[in-house]
N, C-alpha and C. Protein backbone atom coordinates (compact mmCIF):
# COMPACT_ATOMS: atom_id res chain seq x y z
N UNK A 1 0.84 -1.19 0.00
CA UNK A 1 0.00 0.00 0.00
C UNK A 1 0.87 1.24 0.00
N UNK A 2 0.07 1.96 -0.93
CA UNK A 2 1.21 3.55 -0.91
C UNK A 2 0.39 4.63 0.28
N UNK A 3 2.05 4.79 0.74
CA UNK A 3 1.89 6.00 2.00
C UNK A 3 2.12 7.17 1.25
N UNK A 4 0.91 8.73 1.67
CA UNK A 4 1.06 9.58 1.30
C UNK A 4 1.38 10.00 2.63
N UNK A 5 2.04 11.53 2.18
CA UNK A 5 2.42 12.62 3.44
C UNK A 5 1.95 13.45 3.47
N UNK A 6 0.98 14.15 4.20
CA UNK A 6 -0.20 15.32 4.17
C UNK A 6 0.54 16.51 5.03
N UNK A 7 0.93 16.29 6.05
CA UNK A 7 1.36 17.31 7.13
C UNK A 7 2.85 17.10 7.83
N UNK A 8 4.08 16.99 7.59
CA UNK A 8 5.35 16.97 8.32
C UNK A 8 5.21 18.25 9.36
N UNK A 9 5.91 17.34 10.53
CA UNK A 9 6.22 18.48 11.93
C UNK A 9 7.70 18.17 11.93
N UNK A 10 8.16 19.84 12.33
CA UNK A 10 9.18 19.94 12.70
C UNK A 10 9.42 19.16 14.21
N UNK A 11 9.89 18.36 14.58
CA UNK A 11 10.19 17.74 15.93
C UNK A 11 10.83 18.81 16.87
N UNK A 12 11.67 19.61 16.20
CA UNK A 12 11.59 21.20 17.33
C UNK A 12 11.19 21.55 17.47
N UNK A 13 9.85 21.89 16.92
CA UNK A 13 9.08 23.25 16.91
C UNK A 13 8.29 22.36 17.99
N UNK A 14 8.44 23.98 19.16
CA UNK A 14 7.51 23.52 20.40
C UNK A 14 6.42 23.62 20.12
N UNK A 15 5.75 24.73 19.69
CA UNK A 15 4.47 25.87 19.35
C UNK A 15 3.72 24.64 19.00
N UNK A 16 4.02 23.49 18.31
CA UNK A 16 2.88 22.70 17.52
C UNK A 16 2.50 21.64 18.90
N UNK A 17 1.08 21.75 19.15
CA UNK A 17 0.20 21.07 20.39
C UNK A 17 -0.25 19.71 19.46
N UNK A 18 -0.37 18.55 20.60
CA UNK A 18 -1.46 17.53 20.05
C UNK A 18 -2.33 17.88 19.42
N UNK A 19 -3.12 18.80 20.10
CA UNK A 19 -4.68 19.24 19.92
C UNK A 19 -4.15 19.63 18.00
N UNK A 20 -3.41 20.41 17.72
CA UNK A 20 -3.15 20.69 16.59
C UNK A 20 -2.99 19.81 15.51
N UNK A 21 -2.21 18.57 15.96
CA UNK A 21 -2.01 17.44 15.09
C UNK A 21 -3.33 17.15 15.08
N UNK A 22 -3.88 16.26 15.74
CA UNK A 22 -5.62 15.85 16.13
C UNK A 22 -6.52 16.63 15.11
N UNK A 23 -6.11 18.21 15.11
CA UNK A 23 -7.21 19.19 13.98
C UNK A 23 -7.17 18.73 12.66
N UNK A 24 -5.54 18.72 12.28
CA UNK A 24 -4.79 18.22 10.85
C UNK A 24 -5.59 16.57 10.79
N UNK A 25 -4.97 16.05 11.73
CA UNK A 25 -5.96 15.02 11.23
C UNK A 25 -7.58 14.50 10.69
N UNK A 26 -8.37 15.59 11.78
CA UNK A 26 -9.74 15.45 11.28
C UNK A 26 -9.95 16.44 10.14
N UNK A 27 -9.43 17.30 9.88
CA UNK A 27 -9.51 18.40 8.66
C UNK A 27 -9.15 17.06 7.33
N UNK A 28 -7.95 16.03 7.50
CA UNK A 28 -7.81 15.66 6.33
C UNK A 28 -8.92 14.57 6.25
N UNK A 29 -9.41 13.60 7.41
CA UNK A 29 -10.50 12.86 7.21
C UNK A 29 -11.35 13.54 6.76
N UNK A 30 -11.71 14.64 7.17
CA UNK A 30 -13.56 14.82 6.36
C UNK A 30 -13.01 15.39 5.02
N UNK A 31 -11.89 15.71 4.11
CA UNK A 31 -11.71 15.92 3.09
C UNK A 31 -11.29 15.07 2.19
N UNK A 32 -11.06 13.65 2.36
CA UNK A 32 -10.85 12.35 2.39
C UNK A 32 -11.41 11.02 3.20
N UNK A 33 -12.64 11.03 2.72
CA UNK A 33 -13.00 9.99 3.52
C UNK A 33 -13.55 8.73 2.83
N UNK A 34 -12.33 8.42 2.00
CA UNK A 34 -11.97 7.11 1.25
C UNK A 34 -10.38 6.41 1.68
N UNK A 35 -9.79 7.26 2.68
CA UNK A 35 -8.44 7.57 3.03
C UNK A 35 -8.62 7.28 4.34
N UNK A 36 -7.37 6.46 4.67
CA UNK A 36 -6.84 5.88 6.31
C UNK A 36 -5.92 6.95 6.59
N UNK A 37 -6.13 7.77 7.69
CA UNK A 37 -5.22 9.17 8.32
C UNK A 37 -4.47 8.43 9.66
N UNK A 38 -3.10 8.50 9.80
CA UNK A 38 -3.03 8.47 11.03
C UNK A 38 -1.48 9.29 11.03
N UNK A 39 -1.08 8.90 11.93
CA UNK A 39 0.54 9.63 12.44
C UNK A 39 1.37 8.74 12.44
N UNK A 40 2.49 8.87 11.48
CA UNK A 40 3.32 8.36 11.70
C UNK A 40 4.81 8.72 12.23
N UNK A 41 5.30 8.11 13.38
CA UNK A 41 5.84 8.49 14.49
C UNK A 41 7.50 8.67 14.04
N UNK A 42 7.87 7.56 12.67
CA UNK A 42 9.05 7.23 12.49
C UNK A 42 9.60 9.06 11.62
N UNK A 43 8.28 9.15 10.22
CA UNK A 43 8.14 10.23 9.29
C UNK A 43 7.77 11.68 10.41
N UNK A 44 7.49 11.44 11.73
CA UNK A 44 7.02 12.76 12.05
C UNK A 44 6.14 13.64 11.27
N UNK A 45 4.95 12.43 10.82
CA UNK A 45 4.08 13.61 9.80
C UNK A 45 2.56 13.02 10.04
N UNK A 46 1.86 13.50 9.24
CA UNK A 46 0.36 12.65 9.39
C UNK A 46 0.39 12.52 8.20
N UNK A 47 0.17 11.02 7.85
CA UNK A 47 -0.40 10.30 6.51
C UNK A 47 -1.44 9.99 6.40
N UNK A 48 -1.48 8.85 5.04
CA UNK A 48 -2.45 8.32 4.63
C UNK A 48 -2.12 7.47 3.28
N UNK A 49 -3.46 6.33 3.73
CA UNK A 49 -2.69 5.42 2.93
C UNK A 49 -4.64 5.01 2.42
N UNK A 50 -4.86 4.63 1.11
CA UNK A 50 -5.99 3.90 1.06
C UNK A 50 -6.74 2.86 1.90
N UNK A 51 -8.04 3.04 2.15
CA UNK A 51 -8.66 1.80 2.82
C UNK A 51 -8.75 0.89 2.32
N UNK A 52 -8.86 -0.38 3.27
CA UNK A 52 -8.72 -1.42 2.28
C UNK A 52 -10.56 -1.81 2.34
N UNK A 53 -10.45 -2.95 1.17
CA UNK A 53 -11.83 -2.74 0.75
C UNK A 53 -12.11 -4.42 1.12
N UNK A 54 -13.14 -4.50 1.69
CA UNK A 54 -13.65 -5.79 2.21
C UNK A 54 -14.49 -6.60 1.14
């Protein structure tokens, strides 16, 4: 499955809150909601990768 990259964080930058990631994330679900959003911890970003289809 292909990983896209929607949002990279700087790992310095203090200023950026959970609550902020959490927004990025639901902002890209309801603009994609054929799309699996989550965080990935290794990329420091929020992705997305297609759902899979049952």
């Amino acid at each position: 499955m292909e990983k896209k990259i929607h949002y990279r964080i700087d790992p310095n930058d203090e200023s950026i809150t959970l609550k902020d990631v959490m927004q990025k994330i639901q902002e890209i679900q309801r603009q994609h909601p054929d799309l699996d959003v989550f965080w990935d911890g290794d990329e420091y970003a929020v992705c997305s990768r297609p759902k899979r289809k049952e």
